[in-house]
Protein backbone atom coordinates (compact mmCIF):
# COMPACT_ATOMS: atom_id res chain seq x y z
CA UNK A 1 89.73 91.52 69.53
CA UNK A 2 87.47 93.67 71.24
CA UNK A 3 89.87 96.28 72.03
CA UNK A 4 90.82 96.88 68.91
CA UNK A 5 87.93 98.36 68.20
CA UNK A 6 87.72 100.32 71.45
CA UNK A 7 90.94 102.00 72.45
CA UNK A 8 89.23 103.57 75.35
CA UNK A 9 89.06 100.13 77.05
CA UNK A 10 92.92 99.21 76.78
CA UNK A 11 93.14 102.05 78.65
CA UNK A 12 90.19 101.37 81.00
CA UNK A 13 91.70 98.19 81.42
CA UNK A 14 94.92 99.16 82.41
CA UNK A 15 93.74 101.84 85.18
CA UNK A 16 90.99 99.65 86.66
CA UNK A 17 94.41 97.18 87.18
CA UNK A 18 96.69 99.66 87.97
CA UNK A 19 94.28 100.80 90.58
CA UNK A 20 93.19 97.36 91.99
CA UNK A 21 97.07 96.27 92.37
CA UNK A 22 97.71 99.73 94.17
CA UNK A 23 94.89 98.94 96.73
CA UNK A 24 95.97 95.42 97.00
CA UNK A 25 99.52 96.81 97.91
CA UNK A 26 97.83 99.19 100.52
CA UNK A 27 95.75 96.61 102.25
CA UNK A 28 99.33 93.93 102.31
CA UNK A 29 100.64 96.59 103.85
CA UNK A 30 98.11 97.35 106.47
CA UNK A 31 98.37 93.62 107.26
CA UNK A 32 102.21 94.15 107.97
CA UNK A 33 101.82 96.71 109.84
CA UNK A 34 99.19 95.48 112.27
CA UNK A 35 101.47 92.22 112.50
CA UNK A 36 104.18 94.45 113.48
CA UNK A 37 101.91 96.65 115.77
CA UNK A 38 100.89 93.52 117.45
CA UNK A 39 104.57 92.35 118.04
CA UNK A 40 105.35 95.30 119.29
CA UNK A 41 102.85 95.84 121.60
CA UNK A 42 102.96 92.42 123.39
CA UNK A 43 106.71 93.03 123.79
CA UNK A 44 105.50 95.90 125.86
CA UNK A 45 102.93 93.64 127.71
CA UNK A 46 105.90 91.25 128.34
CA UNK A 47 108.50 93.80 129.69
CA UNK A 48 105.96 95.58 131.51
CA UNK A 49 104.97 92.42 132.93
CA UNK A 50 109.00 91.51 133.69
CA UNK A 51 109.26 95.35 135.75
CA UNK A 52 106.60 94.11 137.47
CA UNK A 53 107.65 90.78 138.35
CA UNK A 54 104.08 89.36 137.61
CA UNK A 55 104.09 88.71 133.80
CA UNK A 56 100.81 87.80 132.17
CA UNK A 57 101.46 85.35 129.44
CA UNK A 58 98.11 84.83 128.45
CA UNK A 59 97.68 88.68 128.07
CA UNK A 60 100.43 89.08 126.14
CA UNK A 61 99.61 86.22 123.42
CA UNK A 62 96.05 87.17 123.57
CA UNK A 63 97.06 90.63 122.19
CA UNK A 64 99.21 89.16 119.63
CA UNK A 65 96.75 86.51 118.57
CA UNK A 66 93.85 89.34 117.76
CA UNK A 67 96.48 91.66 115.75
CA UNK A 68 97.40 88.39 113.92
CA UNK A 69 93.62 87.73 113.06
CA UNK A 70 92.95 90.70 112.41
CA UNK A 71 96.20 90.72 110.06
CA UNK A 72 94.86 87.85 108.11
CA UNK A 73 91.85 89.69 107.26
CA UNK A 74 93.56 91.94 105.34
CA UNK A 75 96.13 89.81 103.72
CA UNK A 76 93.05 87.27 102.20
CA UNK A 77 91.08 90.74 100.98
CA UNK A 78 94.49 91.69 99.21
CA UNK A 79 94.58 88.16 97.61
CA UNK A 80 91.39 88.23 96.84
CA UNK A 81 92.09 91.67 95.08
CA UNK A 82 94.65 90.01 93.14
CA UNK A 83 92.55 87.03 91.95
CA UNK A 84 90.59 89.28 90.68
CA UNK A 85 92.65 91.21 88.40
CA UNK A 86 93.93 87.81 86.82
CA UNK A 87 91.25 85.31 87.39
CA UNK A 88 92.25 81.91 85.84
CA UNK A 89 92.49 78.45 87.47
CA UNK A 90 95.93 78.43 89.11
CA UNK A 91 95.38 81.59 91.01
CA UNK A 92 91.93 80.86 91.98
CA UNK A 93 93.25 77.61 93.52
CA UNK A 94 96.06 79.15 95.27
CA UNK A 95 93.27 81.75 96.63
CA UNK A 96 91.09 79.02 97.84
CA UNK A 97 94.31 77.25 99.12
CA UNK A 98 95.06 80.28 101.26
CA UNK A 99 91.57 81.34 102.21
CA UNK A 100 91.62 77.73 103.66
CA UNK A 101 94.26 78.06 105.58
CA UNK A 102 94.02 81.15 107.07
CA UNK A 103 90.16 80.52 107.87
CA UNK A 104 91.64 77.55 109.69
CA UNK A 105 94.32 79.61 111.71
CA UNK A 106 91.46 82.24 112.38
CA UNK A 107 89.19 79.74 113.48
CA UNK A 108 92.09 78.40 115.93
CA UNK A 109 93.18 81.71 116.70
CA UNK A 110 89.87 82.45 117.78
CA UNK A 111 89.03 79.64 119.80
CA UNK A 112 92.28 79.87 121.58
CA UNK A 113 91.06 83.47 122.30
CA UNK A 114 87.77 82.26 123.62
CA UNK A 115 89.52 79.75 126.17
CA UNK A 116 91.76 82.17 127.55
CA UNK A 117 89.32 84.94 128.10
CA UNK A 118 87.12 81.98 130.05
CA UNK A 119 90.26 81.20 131.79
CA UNK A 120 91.29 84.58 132.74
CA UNK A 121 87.65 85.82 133.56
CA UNK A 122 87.69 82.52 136.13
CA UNK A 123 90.91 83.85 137.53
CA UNK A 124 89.67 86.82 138.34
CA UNK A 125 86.56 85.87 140.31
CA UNK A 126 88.14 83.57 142.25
């Protein structure tokens, strides 16, 4: 009702979306890429470790596992983005849904992080 009044915010409205859904794009993006970057570069740790004949496993998923955190960073702010171009009930409950789980598979992530650095630092001094 509003807008029909005021033209100029139709098209306020559209480039404040337009722009939100580009940056939410960008950011999904950045998320793939630092999964990929993370793949990649414990394959590296892995094959390096195989020439070697002394592969690290816990290096090599401990290099994954922080890419993949830091992955799901990025993919809940580019949800949240979303959510807040459409706010209404069923996407704010599949944003809490997902927040949810991904704070749980940080939280793991990060604990299983914590345990191997302990583990590794023992290694080392003994």
């Amino acid at each position: 009702m509003v807008h029909n009044y005021f033209p100029n915010l139709i098209i306020m409205d559209h480039l404040v979306i337009h722009w939100v859904n580009t940056c939410k794009l960008i950011i999904e993006t950045i998320g793939a890429l630092l999964v990929c970057v993370g793949c990649i570069l414990s394959i590296r740790i892995y094959l390096l470790g195989l020439f070697k004949s002394e592969i690290n496993f816990s290096k090599v998923r401990l290099t994954l596992a922080r890419y993949l955190m830091l992955a799901l960073e990025f993919q809940l702010g580019a949800d949240i983005l979303g959510t807040a171009v459409s706010p209404n009930w069923d996407t704010i409950g599949k944003l809490a849904a997902i927040a949810v789980i991904r704070t749980l598979l940080n939280h793991f992530l990060s604990k299983e992080i914590d345990k191997e650095e302990q583990h590794d630092s023992r290694k080392v001094l003994q």
